[in-house]
Every structure is written in C-alpha cells, then in structure tokens.
N, C-alpha and C. Protein backbone atom coordinates (compact mmCIF):
# COMPACT_ATOMS: atom_id res chain seq x y z
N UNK A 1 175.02 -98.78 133.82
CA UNK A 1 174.24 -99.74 134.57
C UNK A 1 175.12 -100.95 134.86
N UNK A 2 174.95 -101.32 136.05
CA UNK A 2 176.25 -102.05 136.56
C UNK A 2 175.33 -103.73 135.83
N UNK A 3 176.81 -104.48 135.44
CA UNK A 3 176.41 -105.91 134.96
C UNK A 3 175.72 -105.88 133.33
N UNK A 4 175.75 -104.71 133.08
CA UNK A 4 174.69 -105.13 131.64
C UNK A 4 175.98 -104.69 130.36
N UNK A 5 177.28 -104.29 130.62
CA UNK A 5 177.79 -103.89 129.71
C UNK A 5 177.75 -102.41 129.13
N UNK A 6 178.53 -102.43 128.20
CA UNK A 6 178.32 -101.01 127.83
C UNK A 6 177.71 -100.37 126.78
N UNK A 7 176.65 -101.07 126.07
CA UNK A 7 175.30 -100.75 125.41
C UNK A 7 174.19 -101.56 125.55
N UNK A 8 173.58 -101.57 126.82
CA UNK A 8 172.16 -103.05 126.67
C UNK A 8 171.23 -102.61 125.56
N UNK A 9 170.14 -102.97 125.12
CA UNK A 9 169.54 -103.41 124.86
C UNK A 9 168.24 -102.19 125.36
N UNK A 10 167.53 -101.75 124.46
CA UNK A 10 166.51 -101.02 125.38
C UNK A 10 165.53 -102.39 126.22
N UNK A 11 165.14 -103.59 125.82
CA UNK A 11 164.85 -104.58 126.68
C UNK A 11 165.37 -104.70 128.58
N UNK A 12 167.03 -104.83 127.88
CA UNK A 12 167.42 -104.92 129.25
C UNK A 12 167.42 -103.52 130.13
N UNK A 13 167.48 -102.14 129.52
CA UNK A 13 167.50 -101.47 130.28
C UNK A 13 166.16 -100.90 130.84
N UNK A 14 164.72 -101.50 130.67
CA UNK A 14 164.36 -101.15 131.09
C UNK A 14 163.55 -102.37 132.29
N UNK A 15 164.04 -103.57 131.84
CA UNK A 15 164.20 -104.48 132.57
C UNK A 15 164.75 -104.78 133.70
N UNK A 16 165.68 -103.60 134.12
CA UNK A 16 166.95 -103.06 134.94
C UNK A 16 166.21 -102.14 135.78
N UNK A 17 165.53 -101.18 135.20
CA UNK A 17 164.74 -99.75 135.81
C UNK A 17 163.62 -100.43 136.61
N UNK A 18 163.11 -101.02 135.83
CA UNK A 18 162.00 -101.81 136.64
C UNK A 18 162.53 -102.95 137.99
N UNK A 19 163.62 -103.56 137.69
CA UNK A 19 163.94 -104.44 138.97
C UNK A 19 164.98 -103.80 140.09
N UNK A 20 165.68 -102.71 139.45
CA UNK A 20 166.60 -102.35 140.49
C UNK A 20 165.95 -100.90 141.14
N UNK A 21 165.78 -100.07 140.10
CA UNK A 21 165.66 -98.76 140.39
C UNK A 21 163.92 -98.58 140.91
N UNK A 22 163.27 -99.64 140.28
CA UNK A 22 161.72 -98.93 140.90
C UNK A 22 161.98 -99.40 142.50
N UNK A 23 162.62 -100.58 142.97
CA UNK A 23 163.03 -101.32 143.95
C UNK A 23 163.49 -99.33 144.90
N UNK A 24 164.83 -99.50 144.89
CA UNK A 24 165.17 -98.34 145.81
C UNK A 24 164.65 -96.95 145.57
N UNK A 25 163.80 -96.72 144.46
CA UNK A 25 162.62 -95.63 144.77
C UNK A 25 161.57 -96.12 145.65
N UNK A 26 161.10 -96.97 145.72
CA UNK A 26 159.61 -97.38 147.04
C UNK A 26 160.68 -97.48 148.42
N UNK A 27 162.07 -97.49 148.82
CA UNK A 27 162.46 -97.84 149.73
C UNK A 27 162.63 -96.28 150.06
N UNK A 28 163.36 -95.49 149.10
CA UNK A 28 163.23 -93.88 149.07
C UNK A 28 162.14 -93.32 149.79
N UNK A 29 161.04 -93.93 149.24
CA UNK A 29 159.11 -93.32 149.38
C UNK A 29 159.33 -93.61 150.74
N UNK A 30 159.41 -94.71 151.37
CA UNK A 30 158.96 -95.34 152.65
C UNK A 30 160.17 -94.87 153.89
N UNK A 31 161.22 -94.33 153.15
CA UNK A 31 162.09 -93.77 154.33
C UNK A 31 161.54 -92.39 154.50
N UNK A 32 161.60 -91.52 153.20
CA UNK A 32 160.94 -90.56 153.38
C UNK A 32 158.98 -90.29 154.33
N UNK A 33 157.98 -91.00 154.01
CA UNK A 33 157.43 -91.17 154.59
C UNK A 33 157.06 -91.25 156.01
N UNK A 34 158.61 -92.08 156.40
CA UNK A 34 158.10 -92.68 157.84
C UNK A 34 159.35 -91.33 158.77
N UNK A 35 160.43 -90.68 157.91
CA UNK A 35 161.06 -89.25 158.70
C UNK A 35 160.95 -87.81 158.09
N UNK A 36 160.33 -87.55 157.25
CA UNK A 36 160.23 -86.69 156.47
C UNK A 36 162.03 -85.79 156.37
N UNK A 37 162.79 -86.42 156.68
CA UNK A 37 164.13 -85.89 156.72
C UNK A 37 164.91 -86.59 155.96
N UNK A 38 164.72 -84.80 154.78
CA UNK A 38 165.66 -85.01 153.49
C UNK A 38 167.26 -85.27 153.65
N UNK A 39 168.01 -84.85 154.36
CA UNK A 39 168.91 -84.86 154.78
C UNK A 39 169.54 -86.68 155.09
N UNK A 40 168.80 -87.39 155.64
CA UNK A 40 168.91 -88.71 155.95
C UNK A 40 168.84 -89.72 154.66
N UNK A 41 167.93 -88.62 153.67
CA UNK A 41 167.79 -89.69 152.35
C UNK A 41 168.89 -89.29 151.13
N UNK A 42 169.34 -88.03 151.21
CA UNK A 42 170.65 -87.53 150.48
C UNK A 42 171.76 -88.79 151.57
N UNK A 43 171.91 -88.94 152.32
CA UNK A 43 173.74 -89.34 153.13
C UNK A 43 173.01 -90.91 152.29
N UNK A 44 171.73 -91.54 152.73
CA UNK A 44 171.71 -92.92 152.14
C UNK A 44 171.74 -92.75 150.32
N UNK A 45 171.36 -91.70 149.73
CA UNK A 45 171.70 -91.93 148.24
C UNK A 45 173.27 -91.55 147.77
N UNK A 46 173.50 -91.04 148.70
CA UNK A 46 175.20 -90.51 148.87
C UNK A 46 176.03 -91.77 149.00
N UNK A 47 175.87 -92.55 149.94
CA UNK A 47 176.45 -94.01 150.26
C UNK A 47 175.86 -95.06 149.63
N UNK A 48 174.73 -95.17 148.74
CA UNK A 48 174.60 -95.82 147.52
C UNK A 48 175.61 -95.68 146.40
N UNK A 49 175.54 -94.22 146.35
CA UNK A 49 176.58 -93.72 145.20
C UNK A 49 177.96 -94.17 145.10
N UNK A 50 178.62 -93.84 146.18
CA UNK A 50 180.01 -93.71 146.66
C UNK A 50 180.83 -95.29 146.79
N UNK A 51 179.74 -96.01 147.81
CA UNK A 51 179.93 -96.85 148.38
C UNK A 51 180.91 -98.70 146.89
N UNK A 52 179.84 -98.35 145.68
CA UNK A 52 180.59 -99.20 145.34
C UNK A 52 182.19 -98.84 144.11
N UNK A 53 181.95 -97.42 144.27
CA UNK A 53 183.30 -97.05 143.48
C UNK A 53 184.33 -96.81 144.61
N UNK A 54 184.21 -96.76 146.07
CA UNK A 54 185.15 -96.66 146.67
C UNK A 54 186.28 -97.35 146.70
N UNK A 55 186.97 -98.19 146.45
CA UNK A 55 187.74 -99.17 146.54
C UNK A 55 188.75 -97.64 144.92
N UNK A 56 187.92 -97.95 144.19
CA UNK A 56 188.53 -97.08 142.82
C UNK A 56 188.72 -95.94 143.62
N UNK A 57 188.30 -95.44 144.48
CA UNK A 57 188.48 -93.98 144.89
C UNK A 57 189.59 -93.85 146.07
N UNK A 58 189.49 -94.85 146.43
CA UNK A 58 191.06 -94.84 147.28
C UNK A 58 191.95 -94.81 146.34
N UNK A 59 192.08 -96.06 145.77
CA UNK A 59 193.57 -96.18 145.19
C UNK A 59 193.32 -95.21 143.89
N UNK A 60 192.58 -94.03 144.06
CA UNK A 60 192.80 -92.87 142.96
C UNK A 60 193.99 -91.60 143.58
N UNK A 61 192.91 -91.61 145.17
CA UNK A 61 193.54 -90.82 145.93
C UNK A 61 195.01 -91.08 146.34
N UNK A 62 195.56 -92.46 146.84
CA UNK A 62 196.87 -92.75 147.09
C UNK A 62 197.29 -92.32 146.30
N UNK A 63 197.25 -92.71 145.07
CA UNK A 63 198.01 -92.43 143.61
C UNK A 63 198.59 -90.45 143.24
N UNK A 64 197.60 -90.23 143.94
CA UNK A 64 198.09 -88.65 143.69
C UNK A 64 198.71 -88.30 144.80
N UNK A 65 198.38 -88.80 145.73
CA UNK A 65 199.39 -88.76 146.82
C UNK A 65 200.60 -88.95 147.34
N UNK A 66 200.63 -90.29 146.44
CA UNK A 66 202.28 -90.91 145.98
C UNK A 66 202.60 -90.05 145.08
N UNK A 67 201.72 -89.57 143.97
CA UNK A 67 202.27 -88.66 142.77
C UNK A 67 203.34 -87.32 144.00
N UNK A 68 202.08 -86.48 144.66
CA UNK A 68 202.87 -85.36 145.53
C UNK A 68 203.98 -86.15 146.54
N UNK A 69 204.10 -87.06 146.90
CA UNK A 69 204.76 -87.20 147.38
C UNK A 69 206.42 -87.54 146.70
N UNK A 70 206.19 -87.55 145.97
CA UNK A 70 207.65 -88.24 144.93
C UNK A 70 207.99 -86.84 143.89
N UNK A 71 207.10 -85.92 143.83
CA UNK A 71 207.53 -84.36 143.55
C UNK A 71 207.73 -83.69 145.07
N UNK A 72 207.72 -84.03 145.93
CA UNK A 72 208.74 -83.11 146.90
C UNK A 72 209.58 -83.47 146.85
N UNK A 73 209.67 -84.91 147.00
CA UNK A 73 211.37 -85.61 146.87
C UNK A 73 212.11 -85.21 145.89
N UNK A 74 211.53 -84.80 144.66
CA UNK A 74 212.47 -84.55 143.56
C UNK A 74 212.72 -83.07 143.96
N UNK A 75 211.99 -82.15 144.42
CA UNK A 75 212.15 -80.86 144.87
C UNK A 75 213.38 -80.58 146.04
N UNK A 76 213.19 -81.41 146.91
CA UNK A 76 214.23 -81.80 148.29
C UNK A 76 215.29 -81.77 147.68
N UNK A 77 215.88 -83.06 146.69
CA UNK A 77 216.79 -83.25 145.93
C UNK A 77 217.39 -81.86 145.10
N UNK A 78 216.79 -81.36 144.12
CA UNK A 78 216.84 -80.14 143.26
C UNK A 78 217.49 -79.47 144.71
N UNK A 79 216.96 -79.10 145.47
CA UNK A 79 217.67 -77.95 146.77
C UNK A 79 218.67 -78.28 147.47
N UNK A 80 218.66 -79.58 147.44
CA UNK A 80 220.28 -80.21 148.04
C UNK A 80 221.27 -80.01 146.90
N UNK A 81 221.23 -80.40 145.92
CA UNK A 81 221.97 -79.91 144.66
C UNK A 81 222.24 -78.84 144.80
N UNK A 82 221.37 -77.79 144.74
CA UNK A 82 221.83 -76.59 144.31
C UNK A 82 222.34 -75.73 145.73
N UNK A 83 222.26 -76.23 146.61
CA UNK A 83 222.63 -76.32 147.89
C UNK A 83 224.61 -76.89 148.39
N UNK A 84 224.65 -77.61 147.54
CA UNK A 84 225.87 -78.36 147.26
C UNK A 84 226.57 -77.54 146.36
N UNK A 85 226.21 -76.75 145.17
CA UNK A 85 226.87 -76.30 144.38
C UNK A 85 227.19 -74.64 144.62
C-alpha cells in the first residue's frame, strides 16, 4: 500500500481500503454501468497498475538492454580475437 510503509497497522489499512480503494471501486461500478465494456475497464485497471511503477520499468528494461548490449560487444571482441589468431 503505497505511503503507509511496510507493515501498517490493521487501523491504517483499513483506513486505506475505505478511502482509496472503495473510492476507485464506485468509479469501476459507474464506468462499467454507463459501457458495459469489460475490455475498457481491464486497459483503465491496467494503467492504474502500470502507470506508477513505470518510471522503475523503464530503467529495468534499459538495464537489460545495456546488459545485451555489452555481451555482444564482448562476443564481437572474443571473434575478432580469435579471428586475429
């Protein structure tokens, strides 16, 4: 639960359920309601989800990317070597 640390309180956590989460379940109810299209309420709980670890999820992805990228180079290298010899 974002802001409360990493053991609240059964107080705060349900203090939390009640102000955050009953909050975007009635917004859930009322999207659903007014399109009956599940599809529209998965991409908005999808981009709830996503949306605030993204920043972590880029620079996860670069990182392995730079990782593959700096094992071809060492691979390139290894074949010029043995290429040379």
């Amino acid at each position: 639960m974002e802001g409360l640390g990493a053991n609240p309180s059964a107080l705060d956590a349900i203090a939390y359920s009640i102000a955050v989460l009953s909050v975007s379940g009635i917004l859930f109810g009322v999207i659903w309601a007014r399109t009956k299209n599940l599809f529209a309420l998965m991409l908005i709980h999808a981009a709830g989800d996503l949306l605030p670890e993204f920043r972590e999820l880029c620079s996860s992805l670069a990182a392995v990317k730079g990782l593959r990228c700096e094992a071809r180079r060492a691979l390139s290298e290894v074949r010029l070597n043995e290429s040379d010899s």
